[in-house]
Protein backbone atom coordinates (compact mmCIF):
# COMPACT_ATOMS: atom_id res chain seq x y z
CA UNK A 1 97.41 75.54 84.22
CA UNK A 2 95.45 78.16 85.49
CA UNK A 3 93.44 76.00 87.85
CA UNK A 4 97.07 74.97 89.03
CA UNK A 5 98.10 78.34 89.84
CA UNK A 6 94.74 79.34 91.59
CA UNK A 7 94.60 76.75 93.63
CA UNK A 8 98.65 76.12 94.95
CA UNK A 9 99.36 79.73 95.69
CA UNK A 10 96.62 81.19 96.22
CA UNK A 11 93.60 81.60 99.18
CA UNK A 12 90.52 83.22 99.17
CA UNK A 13 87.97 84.14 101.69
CA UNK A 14 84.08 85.27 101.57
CA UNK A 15 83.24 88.76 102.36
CA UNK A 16 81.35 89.11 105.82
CA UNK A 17 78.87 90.93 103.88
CA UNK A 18 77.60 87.15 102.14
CA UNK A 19 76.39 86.01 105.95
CA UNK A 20 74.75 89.45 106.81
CA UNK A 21 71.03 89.00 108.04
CA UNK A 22 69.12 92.03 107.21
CA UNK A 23 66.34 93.22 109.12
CA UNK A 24 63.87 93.67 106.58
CA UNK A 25 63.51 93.72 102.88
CA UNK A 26 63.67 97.33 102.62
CA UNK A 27 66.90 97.85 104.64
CA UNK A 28 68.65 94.84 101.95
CA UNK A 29 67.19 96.61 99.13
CA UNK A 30 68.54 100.22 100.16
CA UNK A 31 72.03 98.29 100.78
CA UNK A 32 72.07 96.69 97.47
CA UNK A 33 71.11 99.97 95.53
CA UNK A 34 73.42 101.40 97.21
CA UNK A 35 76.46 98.95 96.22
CA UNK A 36 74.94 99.44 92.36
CA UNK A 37 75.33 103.25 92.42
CA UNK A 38 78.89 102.93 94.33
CA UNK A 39 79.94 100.25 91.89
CA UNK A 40 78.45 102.28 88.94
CA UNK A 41 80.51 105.79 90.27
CA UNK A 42 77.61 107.37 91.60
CA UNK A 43 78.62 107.98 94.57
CA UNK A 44 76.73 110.66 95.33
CA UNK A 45 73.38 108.28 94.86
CA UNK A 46 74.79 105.62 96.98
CA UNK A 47 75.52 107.76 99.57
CA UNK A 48 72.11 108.61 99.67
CA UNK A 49 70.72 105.31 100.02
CA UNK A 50 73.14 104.46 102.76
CA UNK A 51 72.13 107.19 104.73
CA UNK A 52 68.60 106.19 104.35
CA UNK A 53 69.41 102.51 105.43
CA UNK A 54 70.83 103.27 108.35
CA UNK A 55 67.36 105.01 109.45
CA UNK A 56 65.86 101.55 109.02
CA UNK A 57 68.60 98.91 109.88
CA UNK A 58 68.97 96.91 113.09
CA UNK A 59 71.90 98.48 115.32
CA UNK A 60 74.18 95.10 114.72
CA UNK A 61 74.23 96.08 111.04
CA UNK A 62 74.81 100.00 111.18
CA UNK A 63 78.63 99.04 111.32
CA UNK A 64 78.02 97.76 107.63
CA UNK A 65 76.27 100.85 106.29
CA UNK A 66 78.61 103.28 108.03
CA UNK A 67 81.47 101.11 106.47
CA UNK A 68 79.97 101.59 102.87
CA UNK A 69 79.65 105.62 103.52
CA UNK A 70 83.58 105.60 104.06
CA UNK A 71 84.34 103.85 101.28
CA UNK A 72 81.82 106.15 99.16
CA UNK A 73 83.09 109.41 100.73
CA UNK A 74 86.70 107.84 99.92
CA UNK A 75 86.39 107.84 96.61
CA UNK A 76 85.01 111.11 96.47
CA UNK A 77 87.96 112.29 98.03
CA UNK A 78 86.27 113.18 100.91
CA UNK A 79 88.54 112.10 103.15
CA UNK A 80 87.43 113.89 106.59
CA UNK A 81 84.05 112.38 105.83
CA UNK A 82 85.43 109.00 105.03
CA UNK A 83 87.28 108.95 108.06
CA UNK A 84 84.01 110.20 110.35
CA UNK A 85 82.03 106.93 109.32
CA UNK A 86 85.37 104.75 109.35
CA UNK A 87 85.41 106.06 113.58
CA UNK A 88 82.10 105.13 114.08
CA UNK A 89 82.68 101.39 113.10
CA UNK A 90 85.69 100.93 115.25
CA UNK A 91 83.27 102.57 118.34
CA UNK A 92 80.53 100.18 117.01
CA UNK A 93 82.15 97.08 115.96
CA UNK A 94 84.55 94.23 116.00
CA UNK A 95 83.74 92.06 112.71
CA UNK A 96 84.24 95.48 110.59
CA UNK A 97 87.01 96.85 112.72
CA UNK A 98 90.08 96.24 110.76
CA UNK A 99 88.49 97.31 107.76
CA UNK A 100 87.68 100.20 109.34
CA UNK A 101 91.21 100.84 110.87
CA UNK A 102 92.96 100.34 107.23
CA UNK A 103 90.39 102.64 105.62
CA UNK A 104 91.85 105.64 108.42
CA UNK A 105 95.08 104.08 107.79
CA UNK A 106 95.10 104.87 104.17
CA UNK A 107 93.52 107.85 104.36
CA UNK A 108 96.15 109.40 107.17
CA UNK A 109 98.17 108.31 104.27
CA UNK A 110 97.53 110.03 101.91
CA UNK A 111 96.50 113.00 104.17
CA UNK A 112 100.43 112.78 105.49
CA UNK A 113 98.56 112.74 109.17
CA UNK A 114 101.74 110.46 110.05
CA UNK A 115 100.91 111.42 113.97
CA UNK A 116 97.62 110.78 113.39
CA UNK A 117 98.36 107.93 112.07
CA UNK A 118 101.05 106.70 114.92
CA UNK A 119 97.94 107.75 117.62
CA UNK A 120 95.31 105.69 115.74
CA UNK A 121 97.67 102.63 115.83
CA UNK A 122 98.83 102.95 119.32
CA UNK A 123 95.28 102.69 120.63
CA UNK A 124 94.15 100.27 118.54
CA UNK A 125 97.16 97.76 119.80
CA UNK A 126 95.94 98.65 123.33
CA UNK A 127 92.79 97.74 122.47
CA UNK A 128 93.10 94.53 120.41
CA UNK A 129 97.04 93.71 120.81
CA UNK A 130 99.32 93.37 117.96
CA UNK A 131 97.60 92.45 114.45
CA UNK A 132 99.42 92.39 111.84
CA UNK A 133 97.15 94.88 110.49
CA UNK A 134 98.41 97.38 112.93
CA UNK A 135 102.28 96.33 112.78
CA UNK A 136 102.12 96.85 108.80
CA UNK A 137 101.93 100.98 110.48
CA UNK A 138 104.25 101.10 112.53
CA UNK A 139 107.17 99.47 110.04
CA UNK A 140 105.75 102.10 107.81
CA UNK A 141 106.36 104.99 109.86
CA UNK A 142 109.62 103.80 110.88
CA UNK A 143 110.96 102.97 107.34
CA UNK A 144 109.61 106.60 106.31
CA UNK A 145 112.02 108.40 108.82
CA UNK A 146 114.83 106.28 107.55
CA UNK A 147 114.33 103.96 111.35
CA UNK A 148 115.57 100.42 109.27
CA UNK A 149 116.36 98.43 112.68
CA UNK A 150 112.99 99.62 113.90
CA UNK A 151 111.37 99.08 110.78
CA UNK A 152 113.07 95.78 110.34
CA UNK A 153 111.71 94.58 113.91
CA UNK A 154 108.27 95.32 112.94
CA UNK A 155 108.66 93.44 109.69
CA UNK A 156 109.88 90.69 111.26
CA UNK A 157 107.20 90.30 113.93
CA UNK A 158 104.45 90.26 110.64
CA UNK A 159 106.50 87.57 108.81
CA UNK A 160 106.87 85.39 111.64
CA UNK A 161 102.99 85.99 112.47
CA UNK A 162 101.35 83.33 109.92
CA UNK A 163 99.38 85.91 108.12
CA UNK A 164 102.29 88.09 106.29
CA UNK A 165 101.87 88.29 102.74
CA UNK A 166 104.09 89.00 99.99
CA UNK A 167 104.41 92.43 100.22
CA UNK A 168 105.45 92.45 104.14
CA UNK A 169 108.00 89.97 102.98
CA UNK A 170 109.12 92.47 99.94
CA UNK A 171 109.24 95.29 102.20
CA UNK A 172 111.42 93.17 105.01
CA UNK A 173 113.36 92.71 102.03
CA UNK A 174 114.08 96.62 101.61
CA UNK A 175 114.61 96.82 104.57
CA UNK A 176 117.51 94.13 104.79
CA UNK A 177 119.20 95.83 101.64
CA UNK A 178 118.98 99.34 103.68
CA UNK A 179 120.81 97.46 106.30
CA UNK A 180 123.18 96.13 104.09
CA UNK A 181 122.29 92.49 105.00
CA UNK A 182 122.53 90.97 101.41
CA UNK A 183 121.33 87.13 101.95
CA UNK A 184 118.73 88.20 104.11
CA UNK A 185 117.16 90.90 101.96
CA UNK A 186 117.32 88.19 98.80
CA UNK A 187 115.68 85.58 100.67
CA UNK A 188 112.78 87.89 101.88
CA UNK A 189 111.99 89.92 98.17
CA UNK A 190 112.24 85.77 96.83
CA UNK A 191 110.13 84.62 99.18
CA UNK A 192 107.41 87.29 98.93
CA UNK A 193 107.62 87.05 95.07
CA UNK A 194 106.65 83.62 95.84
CA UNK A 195 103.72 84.36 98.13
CA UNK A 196 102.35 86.67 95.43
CA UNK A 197 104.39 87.25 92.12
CA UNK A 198 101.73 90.33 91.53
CA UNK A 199 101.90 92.52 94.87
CA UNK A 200 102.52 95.98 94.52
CA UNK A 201 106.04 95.83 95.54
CA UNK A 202 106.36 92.76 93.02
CA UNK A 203 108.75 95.36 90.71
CA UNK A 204 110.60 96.59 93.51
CA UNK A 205 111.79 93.20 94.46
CA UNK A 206 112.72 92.54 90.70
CA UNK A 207 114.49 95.47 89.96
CA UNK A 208 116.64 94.45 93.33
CA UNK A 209 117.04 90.63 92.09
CA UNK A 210 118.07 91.75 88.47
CA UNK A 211 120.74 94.24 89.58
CA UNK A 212 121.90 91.65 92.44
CA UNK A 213 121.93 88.35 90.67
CA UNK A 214 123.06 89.90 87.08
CA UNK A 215 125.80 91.63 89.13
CA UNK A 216 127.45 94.42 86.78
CA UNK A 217 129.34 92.71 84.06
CA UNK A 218 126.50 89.92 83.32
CA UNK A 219 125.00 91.18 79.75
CA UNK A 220 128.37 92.04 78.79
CA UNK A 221 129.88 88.63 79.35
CA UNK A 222 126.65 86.98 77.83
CA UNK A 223 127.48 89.02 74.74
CA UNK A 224 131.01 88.07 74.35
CA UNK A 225 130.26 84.30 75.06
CA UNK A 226 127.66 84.12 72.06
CA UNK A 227 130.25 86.11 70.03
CA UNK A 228 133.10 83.47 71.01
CA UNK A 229 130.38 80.79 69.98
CA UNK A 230 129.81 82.33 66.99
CA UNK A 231 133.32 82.64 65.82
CA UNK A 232 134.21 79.54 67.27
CA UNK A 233 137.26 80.98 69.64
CA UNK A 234 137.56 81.13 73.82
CA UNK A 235 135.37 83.93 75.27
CA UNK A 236 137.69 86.60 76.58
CA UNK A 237 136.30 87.89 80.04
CA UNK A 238 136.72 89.97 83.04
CA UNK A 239 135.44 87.69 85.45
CA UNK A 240 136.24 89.04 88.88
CA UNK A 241 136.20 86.70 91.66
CA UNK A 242 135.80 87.90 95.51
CA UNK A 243 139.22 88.20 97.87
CA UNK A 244 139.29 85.69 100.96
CA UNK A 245 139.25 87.16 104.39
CA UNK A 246 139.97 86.37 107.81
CA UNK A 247 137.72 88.71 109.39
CA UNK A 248 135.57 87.37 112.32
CA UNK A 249 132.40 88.40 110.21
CA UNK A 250 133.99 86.49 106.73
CA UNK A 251 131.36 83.20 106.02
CA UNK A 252 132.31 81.91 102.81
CA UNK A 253 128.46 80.65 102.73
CA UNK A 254 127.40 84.08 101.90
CA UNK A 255 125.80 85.35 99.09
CA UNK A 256 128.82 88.37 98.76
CA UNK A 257 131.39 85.34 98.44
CA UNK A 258 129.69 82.48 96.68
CA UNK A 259 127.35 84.31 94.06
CA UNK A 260 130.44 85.86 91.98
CA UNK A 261 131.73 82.03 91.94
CA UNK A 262 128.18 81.06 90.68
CA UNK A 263 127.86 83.23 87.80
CA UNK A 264 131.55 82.43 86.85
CA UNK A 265 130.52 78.54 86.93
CA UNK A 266 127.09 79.30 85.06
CA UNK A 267 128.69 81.22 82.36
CA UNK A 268 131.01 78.60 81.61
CA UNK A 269 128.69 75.79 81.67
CA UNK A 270 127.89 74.84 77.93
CA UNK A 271 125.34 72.24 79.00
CA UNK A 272 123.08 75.69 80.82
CA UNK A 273 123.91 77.74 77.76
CA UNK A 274 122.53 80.26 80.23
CA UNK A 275 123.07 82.91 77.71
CA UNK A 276 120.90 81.61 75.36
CA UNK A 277 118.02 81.97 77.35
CA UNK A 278 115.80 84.93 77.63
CA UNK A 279 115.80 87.40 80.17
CA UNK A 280 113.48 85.77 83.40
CA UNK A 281 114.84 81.86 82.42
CA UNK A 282 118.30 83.25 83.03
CA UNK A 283 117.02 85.22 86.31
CA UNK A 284 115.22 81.92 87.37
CA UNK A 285 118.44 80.11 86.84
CA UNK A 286 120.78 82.44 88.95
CA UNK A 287 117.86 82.52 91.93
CA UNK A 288 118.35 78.90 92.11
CA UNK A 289 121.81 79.33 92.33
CA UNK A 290 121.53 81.69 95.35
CA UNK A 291 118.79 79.73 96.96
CA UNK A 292 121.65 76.39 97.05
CA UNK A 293 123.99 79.18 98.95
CA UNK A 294 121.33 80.39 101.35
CA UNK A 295 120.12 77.21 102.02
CA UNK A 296 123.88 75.54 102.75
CA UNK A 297 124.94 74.20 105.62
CA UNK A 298 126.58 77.04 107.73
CA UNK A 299 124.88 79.86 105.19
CA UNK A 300 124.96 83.31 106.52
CA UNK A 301 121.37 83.32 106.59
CA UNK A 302 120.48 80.47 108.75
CA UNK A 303 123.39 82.34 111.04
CA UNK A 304 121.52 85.39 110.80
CA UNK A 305 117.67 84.77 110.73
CA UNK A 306 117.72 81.56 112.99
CA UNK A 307 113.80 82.63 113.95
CA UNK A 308 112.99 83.20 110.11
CA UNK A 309 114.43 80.51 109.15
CA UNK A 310 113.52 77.47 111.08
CA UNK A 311 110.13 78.94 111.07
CA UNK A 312 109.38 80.11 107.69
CA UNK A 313 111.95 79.64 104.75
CA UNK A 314 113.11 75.88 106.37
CA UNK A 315 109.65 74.42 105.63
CA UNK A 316 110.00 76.02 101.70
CA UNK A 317 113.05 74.86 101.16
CA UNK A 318 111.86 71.65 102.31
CA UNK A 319 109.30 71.87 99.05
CA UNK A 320 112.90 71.50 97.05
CA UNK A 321 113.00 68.01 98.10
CA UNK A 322 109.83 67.09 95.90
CA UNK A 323 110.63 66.64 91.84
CA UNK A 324 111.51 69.79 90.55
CA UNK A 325 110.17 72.25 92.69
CA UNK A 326 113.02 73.84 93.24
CA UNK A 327 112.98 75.40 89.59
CA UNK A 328 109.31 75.76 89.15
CA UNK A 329 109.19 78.15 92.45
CA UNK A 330 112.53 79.86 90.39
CA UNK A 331 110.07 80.32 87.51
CA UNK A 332 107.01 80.78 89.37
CA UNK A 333 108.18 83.70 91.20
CA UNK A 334 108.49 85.69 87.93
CA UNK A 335 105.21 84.41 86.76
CA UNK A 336 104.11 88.13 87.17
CA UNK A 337 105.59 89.18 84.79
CA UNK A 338 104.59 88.18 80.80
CA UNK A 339 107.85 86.74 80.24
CA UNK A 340 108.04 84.91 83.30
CA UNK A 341 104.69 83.38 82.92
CA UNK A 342 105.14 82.10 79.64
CA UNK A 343 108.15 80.68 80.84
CA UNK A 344 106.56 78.45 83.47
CA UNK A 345 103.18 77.34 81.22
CA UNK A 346 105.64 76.81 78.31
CA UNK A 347 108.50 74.52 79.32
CA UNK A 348 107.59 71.25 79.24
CA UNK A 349 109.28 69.93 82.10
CA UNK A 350 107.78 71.84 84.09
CA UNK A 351 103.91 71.36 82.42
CA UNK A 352 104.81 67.65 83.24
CA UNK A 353 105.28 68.82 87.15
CA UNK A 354 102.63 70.72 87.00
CA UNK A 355 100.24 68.26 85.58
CA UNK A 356 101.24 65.82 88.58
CA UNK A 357 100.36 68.97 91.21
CA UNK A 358 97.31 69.11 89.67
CA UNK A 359 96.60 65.12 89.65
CA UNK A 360 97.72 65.16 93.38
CA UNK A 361 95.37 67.61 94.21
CA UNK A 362 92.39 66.19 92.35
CA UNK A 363 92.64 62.91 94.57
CA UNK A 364 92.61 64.73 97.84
C-alpha cells in the first residue's frame, strides 16, 4: 500500500549536490565533513570546514559552499550572516539561485523585513521573470495586509503555473473563504489536500472542510438518528433547508444551495448509515457529495474559475470516471491524518482499487 501511495501522489527529485564535480579530493572531503558536523548540530565545526573549502574549491562550486554557510549560520540563528552567504549565491549563481532566494525569503520572515522582503522579490522577477518561487512572496505579503483580491491573483497565477503544490492550493483556498467565494475556496483546500494530504496548511484546510461540510447541526442530528434507531421511532430533526431566490447572482448549482439538500438526503439514507461511520469516512462521504455539486453542469465554480477549471480541476475530475476513484481521492485526501489513513488501507473496496493501481503501474 505504501508503494501505492509513494508512487501515485508523489514525485521526487535528486539534489544538485549528487552531480557536483569537485575539484580535488580535499575540497570533497572538507564538503562532506562539513555536511557531518551540520547534520550532527555542530555547526560551529561545519562552518569551519566550509570556510576552509572555499579557499580550495573551483569558482563554479563556491555557490555550493557559500549555500551550506547560510544554511549553517541559519540554524544558528544567525540570520544577518545567513543572509550574507545566501547574497553571494544569487551574485554567483543560477543552479543555486532559488535556494538561495527562499533561504532570504525565510529569513526576512522571520526577521519581519516585509520591505525587504517585497525589494528582494521585485528584483529577482526582473531578473528571472515570474517563478513561482517568487509569486509564493508576493501572495504572502498581500494576504498579510488583509490584500485578498491581490493575494488571490497571485495564487492563482502559481496554481495555474504547473508547479503549485498543495499548500499554494490550501492557501488559494483561504483566500477564497476571505472572499466569501464558498465553492471556490472548497475546491482549492480539496484539491491541495489531494496534492499533499501532509503540507503544513494540511490542518487549516481540515478545520475549514469539517466546519463547512458538517455545517452546524451535523453531530447533533447524527446523535438523534442513532437514538431513533435505537428506540426504534422516526428521528425528530431540525433540518433547515436554504430559501430560493431570484437574485441575478442565485445558481442553484452552488455549494450554499445544494450542500444543505445533501446532508438532508445523506442523513436520511439508511443504506449510507452515514452516522455510523467514524469521523473522516463521514467527512470523505460529504466531500464527495460537494465534489458531484462543483462538478455539475452549470456549477458555480466552473462559472467562476473557467481558467482553473478547464485547466486544472477538469482533468481530476476526469480521474472520477475510472472505478472508484472518486471515493478513494475522498479518502485519500484525509490520509494525513491517522484516522483517515486507516480508513483508505483498511476498506476493502478500496484495497481491491488499489491493488489494480498498483498492477497497472507494474506493467508500464
Amino acid at each position: 500500500m505504501r508503494t501505492f501511495i509513494a508512487l501515485l501522489f508523489l514525485g521526487w527529485s535528486l539534489p544538485i549536490f549528487a552531480q557536483i564535480e569537485f575539484s580535488s579530493d580535499k575540497v570533497r572531503d572538507l564538503y562532506e565533513k562539513g555536511l557531518e558536523r551540520h547534520d550532527a548540530g555542530n555547526y560551529d565545526k561545519a562552518i569551519e570546514l566550509y570556510l576552509e573549502g572555499l579557499k580550495f574549491c573551483s569558482k563554479e562550486n563556491k555557490d555550493l559552499f557559500y549555500s551550506e554557510l547560510s544554511f549553517s549560520y541559519n540554524l544558528k540563528n544567525e540570520l544577518d550572516q545567513s543572509n550574507k552567504y545566501a547574497f553571494k549565491v544569487l551574485k554567483s549563481s543560477d543552479r543555486l539561485y532559488n535556494y538561495a532566494f527562499q533561504r532570504i525569503s525565510n529569513n526576512y520572515l522571520v526577521q519581519k523585513e516585509y520591505k525587504k522582503l517585497r525589494k528582494l522579490t521585485k528584483k529577482a522577477i526582473k531578473k528571472h521573470g515570474e517563478r513561482v518561487i517568487f509569486l509564493r512572496n508576493y501572495a504572502f505579503l498581500e494576504l498579510r495586509a488583509d490584500q485578498f483580491e491581490e493575494s488571490q491573483k497571485w495564487l492563482k497565477k502559481i496554481c495555474l503555473s504547473g508547479d503549485a503544490v498543495g499548500r499554494d492550493f490550501v492557501l488559494l483556498g483561504i483566500v477564497e473563504n476571505k472572499l466569501a467565494h464558498m465553492d471556490a475556496a472548497l475546491m482549492a483546500m480539496t484539491f491541495g489536500l489531494f496534492l499533499d494530504p501532509e503540507n503544513s496548511k494540511a490542518d487549516v484546510a481540515i478545520s475549514f472542510l469539517e466546519q463547512y461540510l458538517f455545517g452546524k447541526s451535523w453531530e447533533k442530528d447524527c446523535q438523534e438518528l442513532l437514538k431513533a434507531k435505537e428506540e426504534k421511532r422516526a428521528p425528530q430533526m431540525n433540518i433547515t433547508l436554504p430559501p430560493l431566490s431570484e437574485g441575478e447572482d442565485f445558481n442553484p448549482n452552488s455549494l450554499e444551495f445544494m450542500m444543505p439538500l445533501s446532508r438532508a438526503v445523506l442523513l436520511s439514507n439508511d443504506e449510507i448509515n452515514i452516522c455510523a461511520k467514524n469521523h473522516f469516512e463521514q467527512l470523505a462521504v460529504l466531500t464527495e457529495t460537494a465534489w458531484d455539486i462543483l462538478l455539475s453542469e452549470g456549477s458555480l465554480l466552473q462559472e467562476e474559475e473557467k481558467e482553473l477549471y478547464s485547466e486544472v480541476y477538469q482533468p481530476f475530475f476526469k480521474e472520477f470516471e475510472k472505478e472508484g476513484r472518486k471515493k478513494l481521492y475522498s479518502y485519500y485526501i484525509f490520509s494525513g491524518t491517522e484516522e483517515g489513513k486507516d480508513n483508505m488501507l483498511n476498506d476493502t473496496e478500496l484495497r481491491v482499487i488499489i491493488q489494480k493501481i498498483e498492477e497497472e503501474r507494474g506493467q508500464d
